[in-house]
N, C-alpha and C. Protein backbone atom coordinates (compact mmCIF):
# COMPACT_ATOMS: atom_id res chain seq x y z
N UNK A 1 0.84 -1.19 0.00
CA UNK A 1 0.00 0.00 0.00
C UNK A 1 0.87 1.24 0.00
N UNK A 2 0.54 2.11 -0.48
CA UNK A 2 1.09 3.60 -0.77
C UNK A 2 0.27 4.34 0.34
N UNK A 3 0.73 5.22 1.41
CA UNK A 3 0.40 6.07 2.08
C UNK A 3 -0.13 7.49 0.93
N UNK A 4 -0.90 7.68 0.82
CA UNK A 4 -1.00 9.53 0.01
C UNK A 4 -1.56 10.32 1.08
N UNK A 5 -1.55 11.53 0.25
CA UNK A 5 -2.03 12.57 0.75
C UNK A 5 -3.48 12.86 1.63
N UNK A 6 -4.04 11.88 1.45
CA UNK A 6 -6.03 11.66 1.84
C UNK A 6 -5.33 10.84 3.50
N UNK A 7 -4.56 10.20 3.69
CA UNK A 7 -4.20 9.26 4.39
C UNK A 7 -3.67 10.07 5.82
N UNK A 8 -3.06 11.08 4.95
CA UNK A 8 -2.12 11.72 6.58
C UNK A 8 -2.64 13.20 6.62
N UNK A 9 -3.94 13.48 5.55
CA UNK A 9 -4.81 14.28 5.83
C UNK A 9 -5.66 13.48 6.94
N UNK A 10 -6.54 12.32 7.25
CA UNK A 10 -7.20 11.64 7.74
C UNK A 10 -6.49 11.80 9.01
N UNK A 11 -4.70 11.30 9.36
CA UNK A 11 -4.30 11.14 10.73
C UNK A 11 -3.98 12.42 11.03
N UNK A 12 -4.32 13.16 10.66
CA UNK A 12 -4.49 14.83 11.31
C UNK A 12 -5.18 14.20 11.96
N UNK A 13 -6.22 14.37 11.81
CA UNK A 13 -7.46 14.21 12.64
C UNK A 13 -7.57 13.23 13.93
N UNK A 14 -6.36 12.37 13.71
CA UNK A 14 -6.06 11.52 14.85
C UNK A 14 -5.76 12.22 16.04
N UNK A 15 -6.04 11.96 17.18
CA UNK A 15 -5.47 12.33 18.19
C UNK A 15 -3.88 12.52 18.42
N UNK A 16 -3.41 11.45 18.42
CA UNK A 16 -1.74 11.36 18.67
C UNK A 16 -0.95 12.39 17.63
N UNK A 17 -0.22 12.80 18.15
CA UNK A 17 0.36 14.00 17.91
C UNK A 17 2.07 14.24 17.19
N UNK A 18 2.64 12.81 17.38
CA UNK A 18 4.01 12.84 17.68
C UNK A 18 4.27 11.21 17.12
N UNK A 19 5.16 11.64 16.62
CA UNK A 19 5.44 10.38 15.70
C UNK A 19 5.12 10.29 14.05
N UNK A 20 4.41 11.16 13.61
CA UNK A 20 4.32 10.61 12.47
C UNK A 20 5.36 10.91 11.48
N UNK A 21 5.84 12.33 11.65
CA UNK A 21 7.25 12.57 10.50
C UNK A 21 8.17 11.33 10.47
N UNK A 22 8.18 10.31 11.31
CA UNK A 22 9.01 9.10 11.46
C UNK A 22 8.52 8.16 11.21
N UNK A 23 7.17 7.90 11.30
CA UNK A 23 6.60 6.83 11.32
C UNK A 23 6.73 6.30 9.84
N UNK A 24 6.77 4.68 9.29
CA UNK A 24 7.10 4.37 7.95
C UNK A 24 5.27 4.03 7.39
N UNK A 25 5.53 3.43 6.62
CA UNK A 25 3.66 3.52 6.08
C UNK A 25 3.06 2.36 6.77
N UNK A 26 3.64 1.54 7.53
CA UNK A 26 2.92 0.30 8.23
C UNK A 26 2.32 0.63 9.42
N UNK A 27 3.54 1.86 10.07
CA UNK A 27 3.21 2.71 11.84
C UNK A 27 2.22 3.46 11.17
N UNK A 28 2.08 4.28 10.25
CA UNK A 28 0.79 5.08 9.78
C UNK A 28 -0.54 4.48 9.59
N UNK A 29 -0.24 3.35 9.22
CA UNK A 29 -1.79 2.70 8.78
C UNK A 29 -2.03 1.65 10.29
N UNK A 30 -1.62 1.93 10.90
CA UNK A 30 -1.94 1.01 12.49
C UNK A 30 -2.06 2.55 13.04
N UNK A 31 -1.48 3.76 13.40
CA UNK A 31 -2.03 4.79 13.75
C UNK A 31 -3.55 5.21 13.18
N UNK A 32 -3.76 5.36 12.22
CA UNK A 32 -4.64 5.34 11.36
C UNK A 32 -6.11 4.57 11.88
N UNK A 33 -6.01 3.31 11.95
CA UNK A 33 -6.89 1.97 12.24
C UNK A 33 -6.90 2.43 14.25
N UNK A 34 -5.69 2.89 14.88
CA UNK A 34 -5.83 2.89 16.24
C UNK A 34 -7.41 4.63 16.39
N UNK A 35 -7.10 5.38 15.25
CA UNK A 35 -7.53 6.95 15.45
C UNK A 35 -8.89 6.19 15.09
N UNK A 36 -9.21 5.40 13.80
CA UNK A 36 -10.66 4.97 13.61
C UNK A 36 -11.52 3.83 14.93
N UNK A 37 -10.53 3.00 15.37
CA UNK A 37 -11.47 2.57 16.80
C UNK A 37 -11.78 2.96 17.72
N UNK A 38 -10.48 4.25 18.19
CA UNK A 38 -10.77 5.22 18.90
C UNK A 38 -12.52 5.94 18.88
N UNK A 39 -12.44 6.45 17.35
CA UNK A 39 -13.82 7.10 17.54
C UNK A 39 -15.31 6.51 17.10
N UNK A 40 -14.63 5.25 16.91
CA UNK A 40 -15.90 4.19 16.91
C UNK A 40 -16.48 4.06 18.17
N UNK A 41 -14.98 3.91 19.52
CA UNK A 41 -15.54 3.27 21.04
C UNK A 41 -16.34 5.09 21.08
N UNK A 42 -15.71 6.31 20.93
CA UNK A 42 -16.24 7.37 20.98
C UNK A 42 -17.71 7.54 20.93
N UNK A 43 -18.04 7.15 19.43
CA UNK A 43 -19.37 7.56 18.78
C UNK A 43 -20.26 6.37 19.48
N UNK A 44 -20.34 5.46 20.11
CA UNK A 44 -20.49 4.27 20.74
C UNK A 44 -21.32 5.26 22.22
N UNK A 45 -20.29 5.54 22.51
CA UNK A 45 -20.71 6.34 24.22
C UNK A 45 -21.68 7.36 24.45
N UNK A 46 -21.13 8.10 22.66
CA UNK A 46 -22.40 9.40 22.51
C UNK A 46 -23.67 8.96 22.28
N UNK A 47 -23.82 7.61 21.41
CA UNK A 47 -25.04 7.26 21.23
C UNK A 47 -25.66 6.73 22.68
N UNK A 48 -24.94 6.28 23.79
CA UNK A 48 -25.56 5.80 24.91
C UNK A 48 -25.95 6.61 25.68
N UNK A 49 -25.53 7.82 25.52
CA UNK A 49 -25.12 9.14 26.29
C UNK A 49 -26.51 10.01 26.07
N UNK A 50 -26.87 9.82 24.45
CA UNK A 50 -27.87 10.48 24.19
C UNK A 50 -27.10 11.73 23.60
N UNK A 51 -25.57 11.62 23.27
CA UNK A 51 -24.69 13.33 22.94
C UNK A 51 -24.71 13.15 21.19
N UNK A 52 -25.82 13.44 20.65
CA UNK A 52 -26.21 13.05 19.23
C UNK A 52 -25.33 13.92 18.59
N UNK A 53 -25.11 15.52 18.63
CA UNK A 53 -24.15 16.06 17.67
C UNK A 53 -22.42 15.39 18.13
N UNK A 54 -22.23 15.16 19.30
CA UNK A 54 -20.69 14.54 19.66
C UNK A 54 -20.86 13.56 18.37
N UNK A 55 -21.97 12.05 18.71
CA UNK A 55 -21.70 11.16 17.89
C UNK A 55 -21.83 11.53 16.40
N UNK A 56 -22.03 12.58 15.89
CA UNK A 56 -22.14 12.77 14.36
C UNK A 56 -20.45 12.98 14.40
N UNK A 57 -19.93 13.97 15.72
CA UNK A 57 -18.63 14.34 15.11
C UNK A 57 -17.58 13.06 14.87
N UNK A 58 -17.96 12.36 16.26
CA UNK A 58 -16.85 11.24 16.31
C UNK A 58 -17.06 10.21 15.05
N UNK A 59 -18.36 10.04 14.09
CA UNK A 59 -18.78 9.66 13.03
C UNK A 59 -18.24 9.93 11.78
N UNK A 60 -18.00 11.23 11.80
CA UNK A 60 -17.66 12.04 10.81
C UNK A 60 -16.32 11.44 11.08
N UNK A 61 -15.20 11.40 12.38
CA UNK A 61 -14.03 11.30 12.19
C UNK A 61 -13.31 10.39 11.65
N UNK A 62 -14.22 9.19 11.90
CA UNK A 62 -14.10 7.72 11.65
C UNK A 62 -14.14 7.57 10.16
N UNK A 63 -15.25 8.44 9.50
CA UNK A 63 -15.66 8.43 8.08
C UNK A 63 -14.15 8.80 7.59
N UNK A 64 -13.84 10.24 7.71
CA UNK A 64 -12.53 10.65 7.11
C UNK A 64 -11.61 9.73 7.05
N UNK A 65 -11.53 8.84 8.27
CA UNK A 65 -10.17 8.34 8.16
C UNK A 65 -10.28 6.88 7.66
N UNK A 66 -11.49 6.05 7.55
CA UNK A 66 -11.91 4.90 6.60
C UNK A 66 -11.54 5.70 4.83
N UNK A 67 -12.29 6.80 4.54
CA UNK A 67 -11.79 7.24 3.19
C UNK A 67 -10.48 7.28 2.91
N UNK A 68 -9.72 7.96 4.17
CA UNK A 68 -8.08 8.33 3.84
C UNK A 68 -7.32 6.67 4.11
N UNK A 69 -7.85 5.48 4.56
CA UNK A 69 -7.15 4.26 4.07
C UNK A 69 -7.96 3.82 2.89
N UNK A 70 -9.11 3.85 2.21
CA UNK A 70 -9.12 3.46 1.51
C UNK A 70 -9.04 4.29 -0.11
N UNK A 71 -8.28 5.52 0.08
CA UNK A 71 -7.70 6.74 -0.73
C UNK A 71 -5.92 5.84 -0.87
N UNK A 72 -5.88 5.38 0.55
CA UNK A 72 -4.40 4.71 0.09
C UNK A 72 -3.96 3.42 -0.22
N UNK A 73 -5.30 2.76 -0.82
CA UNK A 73 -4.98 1.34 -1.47
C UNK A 73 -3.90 1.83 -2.86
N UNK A 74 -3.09 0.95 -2.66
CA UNK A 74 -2.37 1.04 -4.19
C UNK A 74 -2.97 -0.44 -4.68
N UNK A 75 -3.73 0.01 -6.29
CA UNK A 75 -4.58 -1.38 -6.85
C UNK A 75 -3.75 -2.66 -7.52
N UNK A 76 -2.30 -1.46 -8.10
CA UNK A 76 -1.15 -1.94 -8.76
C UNK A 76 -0.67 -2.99 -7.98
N UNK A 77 0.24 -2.97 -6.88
CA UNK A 77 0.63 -3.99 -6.07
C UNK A 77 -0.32 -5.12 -5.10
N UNK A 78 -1.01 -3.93 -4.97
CA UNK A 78 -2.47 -5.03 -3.84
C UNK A 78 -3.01 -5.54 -4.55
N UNK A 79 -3.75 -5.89 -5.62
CA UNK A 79 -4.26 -6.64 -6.35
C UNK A 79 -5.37 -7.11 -5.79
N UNK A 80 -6.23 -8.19 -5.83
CA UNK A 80 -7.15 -8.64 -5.21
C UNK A 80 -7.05 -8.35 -3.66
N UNK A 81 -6.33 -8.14 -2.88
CA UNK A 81 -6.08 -7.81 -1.53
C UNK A 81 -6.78 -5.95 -1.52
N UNK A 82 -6.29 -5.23 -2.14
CA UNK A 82 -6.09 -3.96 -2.29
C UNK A 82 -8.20 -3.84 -2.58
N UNK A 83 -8.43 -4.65 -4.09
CA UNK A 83 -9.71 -4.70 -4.28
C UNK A 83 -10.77 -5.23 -3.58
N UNK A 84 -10.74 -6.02 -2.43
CA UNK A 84 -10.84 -6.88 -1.58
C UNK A 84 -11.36 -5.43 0.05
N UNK A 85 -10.21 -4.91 -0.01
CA UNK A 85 -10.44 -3.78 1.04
C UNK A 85 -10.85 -2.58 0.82
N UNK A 86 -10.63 -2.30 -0.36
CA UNK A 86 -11.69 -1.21 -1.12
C UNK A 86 -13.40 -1.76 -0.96
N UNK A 87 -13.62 -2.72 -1.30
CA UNK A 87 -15.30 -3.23 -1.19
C UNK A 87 -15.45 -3.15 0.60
N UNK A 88 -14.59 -3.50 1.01
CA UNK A 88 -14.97 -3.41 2.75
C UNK A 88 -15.14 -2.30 3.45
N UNK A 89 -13.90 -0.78 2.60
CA UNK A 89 -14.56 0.56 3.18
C UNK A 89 -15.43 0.79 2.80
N UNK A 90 -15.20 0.37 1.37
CA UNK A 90 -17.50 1.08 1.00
C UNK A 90 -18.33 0.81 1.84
N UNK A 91 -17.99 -0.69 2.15
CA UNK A 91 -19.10 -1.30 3.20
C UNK A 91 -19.69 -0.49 4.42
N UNK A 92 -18.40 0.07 4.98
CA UNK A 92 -18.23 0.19 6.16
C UNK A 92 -18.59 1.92 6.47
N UNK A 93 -18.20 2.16 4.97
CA UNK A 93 -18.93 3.66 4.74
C UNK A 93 -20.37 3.92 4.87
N UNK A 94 -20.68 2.77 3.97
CA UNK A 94 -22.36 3.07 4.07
C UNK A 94 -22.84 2.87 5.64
N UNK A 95 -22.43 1.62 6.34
CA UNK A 95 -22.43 1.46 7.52
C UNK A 95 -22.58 2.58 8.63
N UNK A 96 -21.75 2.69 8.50
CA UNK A 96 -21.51 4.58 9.87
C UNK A 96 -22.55 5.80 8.83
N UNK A 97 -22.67 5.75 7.53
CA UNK A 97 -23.82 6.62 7.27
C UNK A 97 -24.95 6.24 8.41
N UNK A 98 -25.51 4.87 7.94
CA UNK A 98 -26.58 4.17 9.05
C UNK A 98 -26.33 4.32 10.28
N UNK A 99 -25.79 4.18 10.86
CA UNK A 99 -25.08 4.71 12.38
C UNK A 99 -25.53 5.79 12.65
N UNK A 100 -24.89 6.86 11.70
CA UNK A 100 -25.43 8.18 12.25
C UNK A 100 -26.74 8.37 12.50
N UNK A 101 -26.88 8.05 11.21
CA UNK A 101 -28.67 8.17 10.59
C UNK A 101 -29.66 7.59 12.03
N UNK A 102 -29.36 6.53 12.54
CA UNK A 102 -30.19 5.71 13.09
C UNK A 102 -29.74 5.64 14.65
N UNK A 103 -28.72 6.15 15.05
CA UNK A 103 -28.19 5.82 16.52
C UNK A 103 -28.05 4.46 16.39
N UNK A 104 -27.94 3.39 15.62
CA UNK A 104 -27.72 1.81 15.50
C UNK A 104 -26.45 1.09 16.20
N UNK A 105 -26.33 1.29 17.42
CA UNK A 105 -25.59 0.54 17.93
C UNK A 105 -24.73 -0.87 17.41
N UNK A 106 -25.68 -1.76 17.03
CA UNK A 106 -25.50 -2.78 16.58
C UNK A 106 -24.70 -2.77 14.97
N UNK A 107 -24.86 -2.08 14.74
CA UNK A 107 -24.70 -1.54 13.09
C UNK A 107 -22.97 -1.03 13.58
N UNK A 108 -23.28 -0.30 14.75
CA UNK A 108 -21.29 -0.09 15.25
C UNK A 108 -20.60 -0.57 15.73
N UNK A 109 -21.33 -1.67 16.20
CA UNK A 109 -19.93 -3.23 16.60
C UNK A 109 -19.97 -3.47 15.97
N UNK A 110 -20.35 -3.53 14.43
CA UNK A 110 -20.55 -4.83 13.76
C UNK A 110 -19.18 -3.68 12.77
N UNK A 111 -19.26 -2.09 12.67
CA UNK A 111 -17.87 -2.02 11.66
C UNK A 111 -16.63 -1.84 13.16
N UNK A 112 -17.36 -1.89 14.21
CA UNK A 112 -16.16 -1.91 15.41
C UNK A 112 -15.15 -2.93 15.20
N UNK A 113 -15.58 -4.49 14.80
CA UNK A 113 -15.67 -5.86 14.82
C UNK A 113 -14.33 -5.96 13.42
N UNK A 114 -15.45 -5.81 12.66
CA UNK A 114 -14.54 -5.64 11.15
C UNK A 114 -12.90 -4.85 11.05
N UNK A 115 -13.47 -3.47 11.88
CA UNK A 115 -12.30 -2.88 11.70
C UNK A 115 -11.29 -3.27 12.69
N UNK A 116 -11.63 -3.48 13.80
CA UNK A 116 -10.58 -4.12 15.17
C UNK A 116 -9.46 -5.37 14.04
N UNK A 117 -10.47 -6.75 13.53
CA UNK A 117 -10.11 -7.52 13.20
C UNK A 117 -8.84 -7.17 11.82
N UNK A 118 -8.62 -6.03 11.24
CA UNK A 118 -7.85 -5.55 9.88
C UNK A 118 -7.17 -5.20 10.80
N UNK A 119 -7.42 -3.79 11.84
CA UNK A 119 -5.71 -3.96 12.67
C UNK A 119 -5.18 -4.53 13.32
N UNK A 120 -5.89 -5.88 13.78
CA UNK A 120 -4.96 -6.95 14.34
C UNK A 120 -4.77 -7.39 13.43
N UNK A 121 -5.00 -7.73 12.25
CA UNK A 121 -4.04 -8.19 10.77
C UNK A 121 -2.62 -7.37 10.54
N UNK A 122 -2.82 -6.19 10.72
CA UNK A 122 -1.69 -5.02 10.58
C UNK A 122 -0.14 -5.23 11.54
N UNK A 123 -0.96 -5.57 12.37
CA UNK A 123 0.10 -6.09 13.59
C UNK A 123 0.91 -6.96 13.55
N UNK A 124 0.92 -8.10 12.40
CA UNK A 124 1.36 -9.11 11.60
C UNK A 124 2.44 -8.51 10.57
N UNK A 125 2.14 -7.73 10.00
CA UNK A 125 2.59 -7.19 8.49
C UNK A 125 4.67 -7.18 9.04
N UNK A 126 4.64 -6.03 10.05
CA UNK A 126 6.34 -6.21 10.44
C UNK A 126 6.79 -7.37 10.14
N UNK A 127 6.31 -8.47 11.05
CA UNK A 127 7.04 -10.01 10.69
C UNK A 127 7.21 -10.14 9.51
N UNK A 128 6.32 -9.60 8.52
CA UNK A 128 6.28 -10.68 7.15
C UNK A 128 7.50 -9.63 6.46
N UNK A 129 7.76 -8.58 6.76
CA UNK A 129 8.89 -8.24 5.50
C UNK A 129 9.93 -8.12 6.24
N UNK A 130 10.83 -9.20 5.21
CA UNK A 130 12.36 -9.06 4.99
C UNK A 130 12.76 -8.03 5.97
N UNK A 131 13.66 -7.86 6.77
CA UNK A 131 14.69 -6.80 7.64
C UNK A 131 15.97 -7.08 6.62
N UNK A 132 16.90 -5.60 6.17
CA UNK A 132 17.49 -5.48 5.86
C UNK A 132 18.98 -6.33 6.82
N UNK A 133 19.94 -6.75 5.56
CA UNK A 133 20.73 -7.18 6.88
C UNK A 133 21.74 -5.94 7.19
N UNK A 134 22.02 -5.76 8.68
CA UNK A 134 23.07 -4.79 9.34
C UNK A 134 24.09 -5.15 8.63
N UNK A 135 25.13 -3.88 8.65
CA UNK A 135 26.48 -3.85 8.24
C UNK A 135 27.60 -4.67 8.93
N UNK A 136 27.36 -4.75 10.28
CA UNK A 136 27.79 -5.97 10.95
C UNK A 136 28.00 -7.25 10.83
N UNK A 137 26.69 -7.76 10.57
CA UNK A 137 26.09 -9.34 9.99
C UNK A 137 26.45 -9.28 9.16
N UNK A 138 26.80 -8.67 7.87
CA UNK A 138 26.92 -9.06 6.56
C UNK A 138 28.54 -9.72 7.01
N UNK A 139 29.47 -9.24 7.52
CA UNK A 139 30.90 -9.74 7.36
C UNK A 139 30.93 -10.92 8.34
N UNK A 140 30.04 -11.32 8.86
CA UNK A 140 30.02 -12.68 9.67
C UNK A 140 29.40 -14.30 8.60
């Protein structure tokens, strides 16, 4: 996946503050997925709360930042994976529309669920690529 511009427009909007000029595109898209459950458990509390404009906002935040990962599928390398998670933000888009629309609780575990389960996938990704070898190791 390619990080763009929609992506680290979206983790503006994240809470955390520090780290991202460093962060590589794997720490961004687990920041990213941490800022969208964040305001899922958010919009979750407002609806229990009865704080209907909070939950539009924390709604709205979640929306931005589902668009800004799925603004940063690259289709070229992801291939069926890439097309695969593009059909799941739509999903998940229309989803939190209904959310808002409806106070539907159920309708927000269910993209709480979905989305939890992709960043514990994310959490995986480090292991799977290659580490460069140190300048050290190479002469051993």
């Amino acid at each position: 996946m390619r990080v763009n511009h929609k992506a680290i427009d979206s983790y503006g909007q994240v809470k955390v503050s520090t780290g991202v000029s460093s962060a590589n595109n794997i720490e961004l898209i687990q920041m990213l997925f941490d800022g969208l459950i964040e305001s899922l458990s958010t919009a979750r509390g407002h609806i229990q709360h009865g704080a209907i404009a909070d939950k539009s906002k924390s709604i709205a935040r979640a929306s931005r930042i589902v668009l800004g990962l799925q603004g940063a599928l690259d289709f070229e390398k992801g291939g069926d994976l890439a097309s695969n998670l593009n059909e799941l933000y739509s999903y998940v888009t229309r989803r939190l529309l209904y959310v808002n629309a409806k106070n539907d609780i159920e309708a927000l575990d269910e993209v709480y669920g979905l989305m939890s389960e992709i960043r514990q996938a994310w959490e995986a990704v480090p292991g799977l690529i290659p580490q460069p070898a140190r300048a050290g190791e190479m002469l051993n």
